[in-house]
N, C-alpha and C. Protein backbone atom coordinates (compact mmCIF):
# COMPACT_ATOMS: atom_id res chain seq x y z
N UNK A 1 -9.72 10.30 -5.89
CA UNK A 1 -9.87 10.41 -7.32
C UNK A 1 -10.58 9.19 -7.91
N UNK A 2 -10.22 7.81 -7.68
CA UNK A 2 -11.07 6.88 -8.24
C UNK A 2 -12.49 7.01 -7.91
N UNK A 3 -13.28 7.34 -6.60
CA UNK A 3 -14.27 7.48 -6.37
C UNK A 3 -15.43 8.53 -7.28
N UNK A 4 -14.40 9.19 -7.46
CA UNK A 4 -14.67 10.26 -8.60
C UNK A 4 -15.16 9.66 -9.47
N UNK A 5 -14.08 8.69 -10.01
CA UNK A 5 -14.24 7.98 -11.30
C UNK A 5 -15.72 7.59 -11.59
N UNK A 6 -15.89 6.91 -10.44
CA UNK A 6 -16.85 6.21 -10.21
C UNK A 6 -18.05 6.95 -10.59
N UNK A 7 -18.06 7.69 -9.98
CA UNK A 7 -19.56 8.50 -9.21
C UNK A 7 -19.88 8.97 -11.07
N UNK A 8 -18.50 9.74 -11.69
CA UNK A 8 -18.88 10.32 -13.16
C UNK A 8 -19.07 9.74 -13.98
N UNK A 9 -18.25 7.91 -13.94
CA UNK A 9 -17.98 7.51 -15.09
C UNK A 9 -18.80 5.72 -14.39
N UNK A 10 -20.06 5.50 -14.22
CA UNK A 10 -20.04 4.60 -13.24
C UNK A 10 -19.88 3.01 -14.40
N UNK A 11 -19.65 3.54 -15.40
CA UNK A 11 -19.39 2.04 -16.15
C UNK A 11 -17.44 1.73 -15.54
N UNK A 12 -16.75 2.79 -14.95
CA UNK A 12 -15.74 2.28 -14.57
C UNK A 12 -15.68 2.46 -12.81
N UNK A 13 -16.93 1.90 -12.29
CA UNK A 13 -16.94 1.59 -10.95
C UNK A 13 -16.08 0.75 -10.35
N UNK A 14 -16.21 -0.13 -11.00
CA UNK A 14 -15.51 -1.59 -10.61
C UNK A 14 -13.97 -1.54 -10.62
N UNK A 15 -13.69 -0.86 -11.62
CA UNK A 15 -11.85 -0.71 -11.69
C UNK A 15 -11.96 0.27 -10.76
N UNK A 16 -12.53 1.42 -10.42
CA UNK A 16 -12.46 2.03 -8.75
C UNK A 16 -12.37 1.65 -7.94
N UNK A 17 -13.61 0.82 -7.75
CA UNK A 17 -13.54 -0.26 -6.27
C UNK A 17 -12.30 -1.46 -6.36
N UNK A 18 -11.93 -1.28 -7.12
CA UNK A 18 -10.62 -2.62 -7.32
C UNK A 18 -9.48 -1.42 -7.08
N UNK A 19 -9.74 -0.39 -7.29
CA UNK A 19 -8.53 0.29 -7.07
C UNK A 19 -8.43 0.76 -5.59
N UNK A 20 -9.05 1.28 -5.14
CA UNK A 20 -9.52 1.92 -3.68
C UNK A 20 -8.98 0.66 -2.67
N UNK A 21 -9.31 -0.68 -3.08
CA UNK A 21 -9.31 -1.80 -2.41
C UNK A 21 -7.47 -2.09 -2.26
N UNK A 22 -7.26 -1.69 -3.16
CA UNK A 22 -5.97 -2.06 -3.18
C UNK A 22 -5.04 -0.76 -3.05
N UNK A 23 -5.60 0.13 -2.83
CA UNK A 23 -4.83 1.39 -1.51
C UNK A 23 -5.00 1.14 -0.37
N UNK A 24 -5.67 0.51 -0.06
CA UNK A 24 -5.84 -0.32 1.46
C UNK A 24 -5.03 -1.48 1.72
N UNK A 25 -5.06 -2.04 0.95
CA UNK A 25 -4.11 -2.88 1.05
C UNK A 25 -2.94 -2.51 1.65
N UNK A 26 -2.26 -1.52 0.63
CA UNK A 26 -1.01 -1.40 0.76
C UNK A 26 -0.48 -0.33 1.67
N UNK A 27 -1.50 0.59 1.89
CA UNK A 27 -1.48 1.84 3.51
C UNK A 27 -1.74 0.59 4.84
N UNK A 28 -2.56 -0.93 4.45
CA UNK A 28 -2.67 -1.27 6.05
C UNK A 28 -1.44 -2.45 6.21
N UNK A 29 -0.73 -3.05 4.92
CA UNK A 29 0.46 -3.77 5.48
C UNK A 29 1.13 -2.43 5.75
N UNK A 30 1.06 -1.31 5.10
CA UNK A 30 2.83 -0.59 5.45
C UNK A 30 2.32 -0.34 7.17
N UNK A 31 1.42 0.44 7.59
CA UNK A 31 0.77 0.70 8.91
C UNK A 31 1.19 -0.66 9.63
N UNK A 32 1.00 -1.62 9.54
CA UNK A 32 0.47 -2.95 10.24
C UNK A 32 2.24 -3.15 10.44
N UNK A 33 2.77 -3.78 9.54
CA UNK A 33 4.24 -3.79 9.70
C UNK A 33 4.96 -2.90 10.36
N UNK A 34 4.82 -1.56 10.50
CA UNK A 34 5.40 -0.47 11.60
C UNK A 34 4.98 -0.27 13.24
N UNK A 35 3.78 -0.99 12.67
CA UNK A 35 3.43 -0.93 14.38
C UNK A 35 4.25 -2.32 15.22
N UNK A 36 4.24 -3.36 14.32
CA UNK A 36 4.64 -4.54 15.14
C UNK A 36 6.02 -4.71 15.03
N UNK A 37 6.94 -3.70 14.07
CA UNK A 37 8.59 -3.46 13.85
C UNK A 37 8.70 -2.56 15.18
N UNK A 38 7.67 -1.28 15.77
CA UNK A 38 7.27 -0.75 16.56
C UNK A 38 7.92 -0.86 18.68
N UNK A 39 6.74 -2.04 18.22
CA UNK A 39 6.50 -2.88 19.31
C UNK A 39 8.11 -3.79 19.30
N UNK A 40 8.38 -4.43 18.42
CA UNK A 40 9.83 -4.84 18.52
C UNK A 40 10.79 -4.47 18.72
N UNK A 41 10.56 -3.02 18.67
CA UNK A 41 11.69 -2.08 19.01
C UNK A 41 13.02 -2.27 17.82
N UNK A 42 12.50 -2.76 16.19
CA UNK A 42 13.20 -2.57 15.25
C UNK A 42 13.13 -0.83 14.72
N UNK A 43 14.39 -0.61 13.86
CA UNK A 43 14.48 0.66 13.45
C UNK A 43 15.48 0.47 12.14
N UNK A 44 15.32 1.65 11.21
CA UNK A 44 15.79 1.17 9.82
C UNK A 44 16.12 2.74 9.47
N UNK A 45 16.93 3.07 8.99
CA UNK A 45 17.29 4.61 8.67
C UNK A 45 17.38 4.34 6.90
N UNK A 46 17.51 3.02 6.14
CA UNK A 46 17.31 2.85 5.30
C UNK A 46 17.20 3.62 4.08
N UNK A 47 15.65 4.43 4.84
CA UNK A 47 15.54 5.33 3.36
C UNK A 47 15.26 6.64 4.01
N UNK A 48 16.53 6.98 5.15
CA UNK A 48 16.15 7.92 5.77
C UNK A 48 15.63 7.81 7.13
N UNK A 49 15.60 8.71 7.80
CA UNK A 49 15.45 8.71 9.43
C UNK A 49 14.39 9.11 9.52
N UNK A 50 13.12 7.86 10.01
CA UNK A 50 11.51 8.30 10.10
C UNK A 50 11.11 8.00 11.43
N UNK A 51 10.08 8.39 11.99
CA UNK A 51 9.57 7.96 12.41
C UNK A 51 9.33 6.71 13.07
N UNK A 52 8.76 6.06 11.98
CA UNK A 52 8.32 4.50 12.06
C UNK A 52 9.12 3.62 10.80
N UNK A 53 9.09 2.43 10.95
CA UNK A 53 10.02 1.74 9.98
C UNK A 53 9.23 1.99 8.66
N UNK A 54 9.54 2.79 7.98
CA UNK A 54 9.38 2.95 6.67
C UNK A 54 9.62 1.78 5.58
N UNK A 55 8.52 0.76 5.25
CA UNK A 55 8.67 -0.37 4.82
C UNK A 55 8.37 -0.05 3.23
N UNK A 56 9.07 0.55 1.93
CA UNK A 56 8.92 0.88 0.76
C UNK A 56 7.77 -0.18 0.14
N UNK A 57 7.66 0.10 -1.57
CA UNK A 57 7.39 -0.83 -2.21
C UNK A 57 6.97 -0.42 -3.49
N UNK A 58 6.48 -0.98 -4.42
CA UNK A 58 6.43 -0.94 -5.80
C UNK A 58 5.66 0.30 -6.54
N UNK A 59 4.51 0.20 -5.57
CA UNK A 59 3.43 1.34 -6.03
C UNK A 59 3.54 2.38 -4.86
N UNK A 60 4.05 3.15 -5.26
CA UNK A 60 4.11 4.42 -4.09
C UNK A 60 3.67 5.59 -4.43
N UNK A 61 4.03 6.74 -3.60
CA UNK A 61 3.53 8.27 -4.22
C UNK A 61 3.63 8.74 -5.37
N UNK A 62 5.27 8.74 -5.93
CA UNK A 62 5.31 9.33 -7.23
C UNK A 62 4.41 8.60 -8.39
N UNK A 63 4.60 6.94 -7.76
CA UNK A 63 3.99 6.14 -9.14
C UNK A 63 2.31 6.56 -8.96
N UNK A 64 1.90 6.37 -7.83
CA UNK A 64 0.48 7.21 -7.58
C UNK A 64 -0.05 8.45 -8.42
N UNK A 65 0.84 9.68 -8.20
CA UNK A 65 0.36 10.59 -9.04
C UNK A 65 0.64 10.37 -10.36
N UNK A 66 1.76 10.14 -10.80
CA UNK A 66 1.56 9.08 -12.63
C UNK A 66 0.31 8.77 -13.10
N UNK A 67 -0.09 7.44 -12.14
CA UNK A 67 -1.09 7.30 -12.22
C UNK A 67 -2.49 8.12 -12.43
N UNK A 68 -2.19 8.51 -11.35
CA UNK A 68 -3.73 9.55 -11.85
C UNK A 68 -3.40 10.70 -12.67
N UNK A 69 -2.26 11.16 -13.18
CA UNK A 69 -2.50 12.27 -13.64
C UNK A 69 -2.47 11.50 -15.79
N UNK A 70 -2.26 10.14 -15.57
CA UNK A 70 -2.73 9.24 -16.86
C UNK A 70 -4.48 9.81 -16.32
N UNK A 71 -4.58 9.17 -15.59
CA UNK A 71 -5.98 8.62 -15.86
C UNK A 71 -6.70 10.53 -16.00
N UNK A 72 -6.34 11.49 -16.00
CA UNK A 72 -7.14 12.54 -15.61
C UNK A 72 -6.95 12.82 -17.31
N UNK A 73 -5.40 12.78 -17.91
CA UNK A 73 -5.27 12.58 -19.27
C UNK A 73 -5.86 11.79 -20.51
N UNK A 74 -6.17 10.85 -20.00
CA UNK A 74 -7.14 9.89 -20.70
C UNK A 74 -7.79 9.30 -20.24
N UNK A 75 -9.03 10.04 -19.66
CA UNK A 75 -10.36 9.22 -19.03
C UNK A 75 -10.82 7.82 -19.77
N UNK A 76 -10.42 7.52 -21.17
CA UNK A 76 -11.18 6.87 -21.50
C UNK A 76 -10.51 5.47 -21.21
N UNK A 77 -9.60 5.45 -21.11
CA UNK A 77 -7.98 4.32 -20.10
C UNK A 77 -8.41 4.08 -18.86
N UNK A 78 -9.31 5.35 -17.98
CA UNK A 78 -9.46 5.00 -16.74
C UNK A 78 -9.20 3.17 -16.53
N UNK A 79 -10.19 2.85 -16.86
CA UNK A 79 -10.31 1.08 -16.32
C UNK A 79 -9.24 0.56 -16.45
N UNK A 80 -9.01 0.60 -17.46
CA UNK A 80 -7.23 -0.11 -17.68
C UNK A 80 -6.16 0.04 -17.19
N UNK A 81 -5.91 2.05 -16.27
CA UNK A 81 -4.92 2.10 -15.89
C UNK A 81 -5.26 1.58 -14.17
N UNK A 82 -6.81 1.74 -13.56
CA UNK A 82 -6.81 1.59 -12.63
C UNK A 82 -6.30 -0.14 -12.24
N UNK A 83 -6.78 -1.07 -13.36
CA UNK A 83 -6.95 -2.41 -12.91
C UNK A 83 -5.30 -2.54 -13.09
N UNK A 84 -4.03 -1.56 -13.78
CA UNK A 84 -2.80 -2.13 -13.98
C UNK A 84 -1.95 -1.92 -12.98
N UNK A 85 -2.45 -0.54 -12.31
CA UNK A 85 -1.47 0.08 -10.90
C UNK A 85 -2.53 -0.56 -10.16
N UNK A 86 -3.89 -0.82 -9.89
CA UNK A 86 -4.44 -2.20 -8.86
C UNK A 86 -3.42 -3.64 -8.86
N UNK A 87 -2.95 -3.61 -9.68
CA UNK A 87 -2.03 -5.23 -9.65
C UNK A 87 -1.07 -4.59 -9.28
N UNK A 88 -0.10 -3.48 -9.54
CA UNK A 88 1.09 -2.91 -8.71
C UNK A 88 0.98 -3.08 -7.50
N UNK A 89 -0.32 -2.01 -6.82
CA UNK A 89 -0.36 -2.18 -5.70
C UNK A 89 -0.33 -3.63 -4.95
N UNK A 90 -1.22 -4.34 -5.29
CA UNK A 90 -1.47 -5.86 -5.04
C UNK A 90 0.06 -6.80 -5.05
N UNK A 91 1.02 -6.12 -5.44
CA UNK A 91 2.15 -6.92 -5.89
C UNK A 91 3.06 -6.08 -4.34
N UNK A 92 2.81 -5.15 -4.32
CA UNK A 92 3.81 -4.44 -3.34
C UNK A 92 3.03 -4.82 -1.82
N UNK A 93 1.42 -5.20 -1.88
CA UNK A 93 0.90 -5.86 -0.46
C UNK A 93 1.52 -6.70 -0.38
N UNK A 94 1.52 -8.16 -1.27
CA UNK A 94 1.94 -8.92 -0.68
C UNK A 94 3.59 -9.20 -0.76
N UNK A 95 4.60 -8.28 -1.52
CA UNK A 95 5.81 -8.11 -1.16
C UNK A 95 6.18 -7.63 0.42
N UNK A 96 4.92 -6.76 0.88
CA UNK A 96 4.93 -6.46 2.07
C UNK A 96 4.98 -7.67 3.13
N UNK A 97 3.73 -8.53 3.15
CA UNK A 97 3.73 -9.35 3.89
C UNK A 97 4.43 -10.30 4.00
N UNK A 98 5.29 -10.43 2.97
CA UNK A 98 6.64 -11.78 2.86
C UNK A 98 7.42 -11.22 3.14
N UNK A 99 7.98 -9.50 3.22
CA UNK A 99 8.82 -9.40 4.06
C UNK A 99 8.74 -9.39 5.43
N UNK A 100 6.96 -9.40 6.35
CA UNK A 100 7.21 -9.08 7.44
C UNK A 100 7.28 -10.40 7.62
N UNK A 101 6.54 -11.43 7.22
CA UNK A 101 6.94 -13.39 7.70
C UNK A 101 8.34 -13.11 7.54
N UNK A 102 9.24 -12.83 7.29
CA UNK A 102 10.30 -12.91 7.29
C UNK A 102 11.70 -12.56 7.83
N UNK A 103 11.04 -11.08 8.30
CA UNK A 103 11.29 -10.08 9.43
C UNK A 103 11.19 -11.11 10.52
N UNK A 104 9.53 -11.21 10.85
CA UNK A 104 9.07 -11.27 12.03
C UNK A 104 8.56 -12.71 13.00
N UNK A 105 8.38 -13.14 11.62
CA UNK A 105 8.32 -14.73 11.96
C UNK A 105 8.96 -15.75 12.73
N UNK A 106 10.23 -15.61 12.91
CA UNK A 106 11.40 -15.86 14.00
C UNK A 106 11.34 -14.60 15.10
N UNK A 107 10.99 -13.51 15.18
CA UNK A 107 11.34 -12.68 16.45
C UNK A 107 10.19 -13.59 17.23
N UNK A 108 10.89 -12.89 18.49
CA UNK A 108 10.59 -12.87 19.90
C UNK A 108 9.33 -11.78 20.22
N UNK A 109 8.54 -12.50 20.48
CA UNK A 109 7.53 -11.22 20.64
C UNK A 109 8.16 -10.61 22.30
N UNK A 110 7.11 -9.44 22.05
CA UNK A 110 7.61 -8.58 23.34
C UNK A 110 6.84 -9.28 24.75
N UNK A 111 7.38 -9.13 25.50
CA UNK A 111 7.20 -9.14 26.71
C UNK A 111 5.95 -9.04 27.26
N UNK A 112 4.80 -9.56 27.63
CA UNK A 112 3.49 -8.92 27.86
C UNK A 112 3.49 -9.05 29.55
N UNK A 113 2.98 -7.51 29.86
CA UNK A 113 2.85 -7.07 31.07
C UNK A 113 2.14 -8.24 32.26
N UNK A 114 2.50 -8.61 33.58
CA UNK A 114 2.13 -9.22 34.38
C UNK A 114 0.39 -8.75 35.17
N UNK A 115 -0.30 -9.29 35.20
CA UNK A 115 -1.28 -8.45 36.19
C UNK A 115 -2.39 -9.15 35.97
């Protein structure tokens, strides 16, 4: 949807690309942190029995569609709502990464194979 933004509305490119940037963010700590909770052989039923350690945070799905379904409501907000849930997101990356220094920073890494 921001790309959208973009492509229709290209005076609000930039709050796209600031937004897009910061869905990455926060899909590659949650990814990044599950693989190496993973590899540690940590597990968290927390918020439910997943998969992979399901590491929450500020800006998530429901607040996601909020989000866009503002911005589909008032295109003319686009920029403003993208650059305000861009700082959400940005707030829940690096909540991410201070919890994994914190997690992970004292573990023991795993074992690496002989050969």
């Amino acid at each position: 949807m921001p790309f959208g933004f973009a492509l229709a509305r290209p005076e609000d490119a930039v709050a796209a690309a600031f937004l897009i940037l910061s869905f990455v963010g926060t899909g590659t700590t949650f990814l990044a942190f599950a693989a190496l909770a993973a590899k540690r052989g940590l597990a968290t039923d927390h918020r439910g029995i997943k998969s992979l350690y399901y590491l929450g945070g500020l800006a998530e799905g429901t607040e996601t569609i909020i989000a866009f379904a503002l911005m589909c409501a008032a295109p003319d907000w686009f920029a403003w709502i993208a650059f305000g849930f861009g700082a959400l997101c940005w707030t829940t990356t690096v909540g991410r990464i201070w919890h994994a220094v914190a997690v992970l920073g004292d573990a023991v890494p795993p074992p690496q194979p002989s050969g």
